[in-house]
C-alpha atoms as a PDB file:
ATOM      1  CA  UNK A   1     -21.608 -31.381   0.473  1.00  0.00           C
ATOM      2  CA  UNK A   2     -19.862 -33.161   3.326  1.00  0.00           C
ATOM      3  CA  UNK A   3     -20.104 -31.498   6.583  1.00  0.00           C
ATOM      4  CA  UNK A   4     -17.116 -30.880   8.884  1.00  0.00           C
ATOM      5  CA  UNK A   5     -16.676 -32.321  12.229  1.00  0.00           C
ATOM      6  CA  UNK A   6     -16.697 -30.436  15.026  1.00  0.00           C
ATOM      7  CA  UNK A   7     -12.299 -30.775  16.188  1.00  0.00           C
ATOM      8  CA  UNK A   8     -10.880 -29.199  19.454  1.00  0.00           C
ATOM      9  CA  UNK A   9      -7.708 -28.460  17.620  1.00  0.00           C
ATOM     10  CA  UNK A  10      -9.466 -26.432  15.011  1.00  0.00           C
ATOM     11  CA  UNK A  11      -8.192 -22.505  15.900  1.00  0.00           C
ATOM     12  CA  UNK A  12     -10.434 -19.249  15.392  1.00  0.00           C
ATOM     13  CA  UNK A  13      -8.233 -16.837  13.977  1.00  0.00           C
ATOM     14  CA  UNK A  14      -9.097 -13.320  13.904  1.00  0.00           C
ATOM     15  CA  UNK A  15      -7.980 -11.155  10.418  1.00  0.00           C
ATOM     16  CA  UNK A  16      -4.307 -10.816  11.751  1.00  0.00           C
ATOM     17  CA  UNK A  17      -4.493 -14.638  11.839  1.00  0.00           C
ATOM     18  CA  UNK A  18      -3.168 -14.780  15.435  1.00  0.00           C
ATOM     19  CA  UNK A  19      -5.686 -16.825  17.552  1.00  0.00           C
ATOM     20  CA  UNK A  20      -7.033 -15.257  20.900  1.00  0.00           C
ATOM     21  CA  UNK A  21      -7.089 -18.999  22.655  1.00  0.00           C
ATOM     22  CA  UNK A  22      -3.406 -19.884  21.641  1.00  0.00           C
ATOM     23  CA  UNK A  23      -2.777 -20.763  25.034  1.00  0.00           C
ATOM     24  CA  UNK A  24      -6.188 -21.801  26.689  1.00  0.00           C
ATOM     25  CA  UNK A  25      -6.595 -24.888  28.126  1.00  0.00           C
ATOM     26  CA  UNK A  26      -9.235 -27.538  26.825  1.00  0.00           C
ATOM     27  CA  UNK A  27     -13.209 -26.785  27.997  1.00  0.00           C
ATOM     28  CA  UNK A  28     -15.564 -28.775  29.107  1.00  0.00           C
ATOM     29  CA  UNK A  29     -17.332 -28.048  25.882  1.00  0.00           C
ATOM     30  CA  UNK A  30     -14.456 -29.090  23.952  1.00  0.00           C
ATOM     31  CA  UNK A  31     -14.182 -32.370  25.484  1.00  0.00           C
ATOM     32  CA  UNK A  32     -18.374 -33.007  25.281  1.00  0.00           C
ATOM     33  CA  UNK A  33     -18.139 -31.827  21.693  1.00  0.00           C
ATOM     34  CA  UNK A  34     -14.714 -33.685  20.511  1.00  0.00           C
ATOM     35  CA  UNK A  35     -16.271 -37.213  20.127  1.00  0.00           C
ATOM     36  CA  UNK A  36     -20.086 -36.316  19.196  1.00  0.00           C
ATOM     37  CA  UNK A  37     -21.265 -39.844  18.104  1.00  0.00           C
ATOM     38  CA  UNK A  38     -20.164 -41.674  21.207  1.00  0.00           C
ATOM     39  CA  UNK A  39     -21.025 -38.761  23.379  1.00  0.00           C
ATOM     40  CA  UNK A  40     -24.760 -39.068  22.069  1.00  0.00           C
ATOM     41  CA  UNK A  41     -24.635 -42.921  21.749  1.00  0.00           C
ATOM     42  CA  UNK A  42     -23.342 -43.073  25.746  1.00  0.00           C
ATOM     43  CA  UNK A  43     -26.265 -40.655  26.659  1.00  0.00           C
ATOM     44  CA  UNK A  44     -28.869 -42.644  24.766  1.00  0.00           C
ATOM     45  CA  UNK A  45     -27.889 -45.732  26.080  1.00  0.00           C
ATOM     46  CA  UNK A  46     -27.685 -44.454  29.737  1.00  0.00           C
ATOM     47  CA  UNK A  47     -31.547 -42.707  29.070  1.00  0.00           C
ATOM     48  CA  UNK A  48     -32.574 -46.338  28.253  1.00  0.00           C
ATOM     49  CA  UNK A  49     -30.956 -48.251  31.363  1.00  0.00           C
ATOM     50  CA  UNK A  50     -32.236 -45.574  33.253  1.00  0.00           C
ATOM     51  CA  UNK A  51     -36.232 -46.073  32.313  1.00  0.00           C
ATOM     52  CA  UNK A  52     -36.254 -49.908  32.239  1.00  0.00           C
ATOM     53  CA  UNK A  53     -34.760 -49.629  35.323  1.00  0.00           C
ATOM     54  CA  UNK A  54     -37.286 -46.955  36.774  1.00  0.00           C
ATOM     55  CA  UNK A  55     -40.176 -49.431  34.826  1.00  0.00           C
ATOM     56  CA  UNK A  56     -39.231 -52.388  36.776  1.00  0.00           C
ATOM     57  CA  UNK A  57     -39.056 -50.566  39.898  1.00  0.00           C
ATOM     58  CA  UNK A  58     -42.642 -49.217  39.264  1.00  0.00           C
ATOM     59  CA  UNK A  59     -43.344 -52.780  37.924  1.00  0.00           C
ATOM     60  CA  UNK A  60     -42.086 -54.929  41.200  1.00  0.00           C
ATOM     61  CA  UNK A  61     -43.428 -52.160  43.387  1.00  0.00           C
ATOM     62  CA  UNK A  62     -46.951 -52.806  41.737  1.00  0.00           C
ATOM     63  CA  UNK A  63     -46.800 -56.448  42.513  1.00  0.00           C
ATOM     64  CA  UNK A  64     -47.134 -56.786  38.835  1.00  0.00           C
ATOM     65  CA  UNK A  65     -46.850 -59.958  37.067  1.00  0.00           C
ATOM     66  CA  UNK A  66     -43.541 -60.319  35.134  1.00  0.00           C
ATOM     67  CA  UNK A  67     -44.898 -60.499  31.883  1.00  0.00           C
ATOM     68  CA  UNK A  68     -46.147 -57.337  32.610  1.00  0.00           C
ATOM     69  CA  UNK A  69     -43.698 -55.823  34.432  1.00  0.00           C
ATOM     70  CA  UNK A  70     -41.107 -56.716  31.673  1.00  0.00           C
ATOM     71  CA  UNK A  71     -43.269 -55.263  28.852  1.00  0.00           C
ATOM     72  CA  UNK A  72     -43.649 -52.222  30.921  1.00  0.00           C
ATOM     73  CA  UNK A  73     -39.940 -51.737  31.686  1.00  0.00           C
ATOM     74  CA  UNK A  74     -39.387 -51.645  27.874  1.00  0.00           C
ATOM     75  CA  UNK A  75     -41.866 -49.197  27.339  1.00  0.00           C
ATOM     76  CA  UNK A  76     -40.356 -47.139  29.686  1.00  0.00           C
ATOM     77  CA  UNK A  77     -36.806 -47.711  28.293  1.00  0.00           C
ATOM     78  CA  UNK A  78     -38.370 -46.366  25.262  1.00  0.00           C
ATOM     79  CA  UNK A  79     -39.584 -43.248  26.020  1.00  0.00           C
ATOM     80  CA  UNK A  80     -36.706 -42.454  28.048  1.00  0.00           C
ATOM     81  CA  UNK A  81     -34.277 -42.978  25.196  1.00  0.00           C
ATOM     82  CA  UNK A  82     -36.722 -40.397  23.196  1.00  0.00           C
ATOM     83  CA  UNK A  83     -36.951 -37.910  26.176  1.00  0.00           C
ATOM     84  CA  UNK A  84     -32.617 -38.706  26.467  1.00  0.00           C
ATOM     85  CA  UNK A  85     -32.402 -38.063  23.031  1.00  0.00           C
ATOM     86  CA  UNK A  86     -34.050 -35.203  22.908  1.00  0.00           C
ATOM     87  CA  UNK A  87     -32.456 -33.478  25.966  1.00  0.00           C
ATOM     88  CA  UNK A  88     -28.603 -34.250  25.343  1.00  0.00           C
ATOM     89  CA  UNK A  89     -29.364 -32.654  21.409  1.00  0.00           C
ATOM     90  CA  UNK A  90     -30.779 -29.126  23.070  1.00  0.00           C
ATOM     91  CA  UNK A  91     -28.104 -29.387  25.769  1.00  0.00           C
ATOM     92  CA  UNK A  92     -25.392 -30.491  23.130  1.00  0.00           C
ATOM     93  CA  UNK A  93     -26.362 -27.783  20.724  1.00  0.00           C
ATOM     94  CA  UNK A  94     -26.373 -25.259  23.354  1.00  0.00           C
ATOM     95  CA  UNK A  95     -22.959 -25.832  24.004  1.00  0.00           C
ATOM     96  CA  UNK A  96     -22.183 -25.522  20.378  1.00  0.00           C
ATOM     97  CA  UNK A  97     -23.503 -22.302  20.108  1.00  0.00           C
ATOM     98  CA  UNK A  98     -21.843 -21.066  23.531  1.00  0.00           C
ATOM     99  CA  UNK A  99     -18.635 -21.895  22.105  1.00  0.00           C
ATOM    100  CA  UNK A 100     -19.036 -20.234  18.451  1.00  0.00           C
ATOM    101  CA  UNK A 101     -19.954 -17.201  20.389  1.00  0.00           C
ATOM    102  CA  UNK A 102     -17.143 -17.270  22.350  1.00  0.00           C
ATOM    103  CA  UNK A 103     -14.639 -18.061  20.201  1.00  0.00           C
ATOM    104  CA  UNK A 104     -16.336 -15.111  17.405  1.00  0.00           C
ATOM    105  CA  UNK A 105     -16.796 -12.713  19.686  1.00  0.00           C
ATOM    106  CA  UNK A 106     -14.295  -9.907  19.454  1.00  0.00           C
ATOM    107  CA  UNK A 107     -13.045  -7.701  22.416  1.00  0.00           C
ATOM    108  CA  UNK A 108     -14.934  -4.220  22.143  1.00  0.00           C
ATOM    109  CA  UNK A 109     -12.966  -1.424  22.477  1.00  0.00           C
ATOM    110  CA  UNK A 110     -14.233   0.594  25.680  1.00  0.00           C
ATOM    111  CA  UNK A 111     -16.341   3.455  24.817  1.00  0.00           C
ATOM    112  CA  UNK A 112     -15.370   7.312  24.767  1.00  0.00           C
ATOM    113  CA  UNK A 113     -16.696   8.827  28.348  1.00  0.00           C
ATOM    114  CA  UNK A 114     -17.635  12.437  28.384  1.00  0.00           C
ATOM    115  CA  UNK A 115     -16.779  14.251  31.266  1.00  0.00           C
ATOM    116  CA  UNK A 116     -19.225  16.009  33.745  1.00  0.00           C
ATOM    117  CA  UNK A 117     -20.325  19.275  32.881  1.00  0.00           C
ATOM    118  CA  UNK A 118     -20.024  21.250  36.111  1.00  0.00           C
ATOM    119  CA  UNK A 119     -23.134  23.435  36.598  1.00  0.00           C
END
């Protein structure tokens, strides 16, 4: 079974088929969720830029020898990429589910309030 992409143009529609966000304007977690695979391919990438570069500050601030220094940079650009990876799903998948909710959520009628009782 082939799973559906996520597509800002996609409407909720309640049972009267008229959609509560007719006229709302695109989200931030629209845009973020739109284009998935190069949202999560620019975030990786940027994790693992951002540890070699962190690595080969530590390295050069060591005095390290470059052998080392480069070995250690890619180490770091490793786990970064993990730690990257790892983040932008939780944070990515958070705004999934903020969105589903909003867009299922139905306006609640406001509850019946009994009047004071005077004593």
């Amino acid at each position: 079974m082939r799973r559906r992409k996520f597509c800002s143009r996609q409407k909720p529609f309640d049972s009267a088929g008229i959609s509560p966000f007719e006229h709302a304007s695109p989200r931030l977690a629209d845009v973020l969720l739109n284009n998935l695979q190069t949202r999560m391919k620019a975030l990786i990438i940027f994790g693992a830029i951002v540890g070699f570069l962190i690595g080969a500050g530590f390295g050069m601030a060591s005095s390290s020898p470059w052998p080392a220094t480069l070995w250690r940079s890619c180490a770091a650009a490793l786990v970064a990429t993990i730690l990257t990876r790892w983040w932008s799903r939780v944070w990515l998948q958070g705004l999934r589910d903020s969105l589903n909710q909003r867009r299922t959520r139905r306006p609640s009628s406001t509850p019946f309030i009994q009047p004071v009782k005077k004593l």
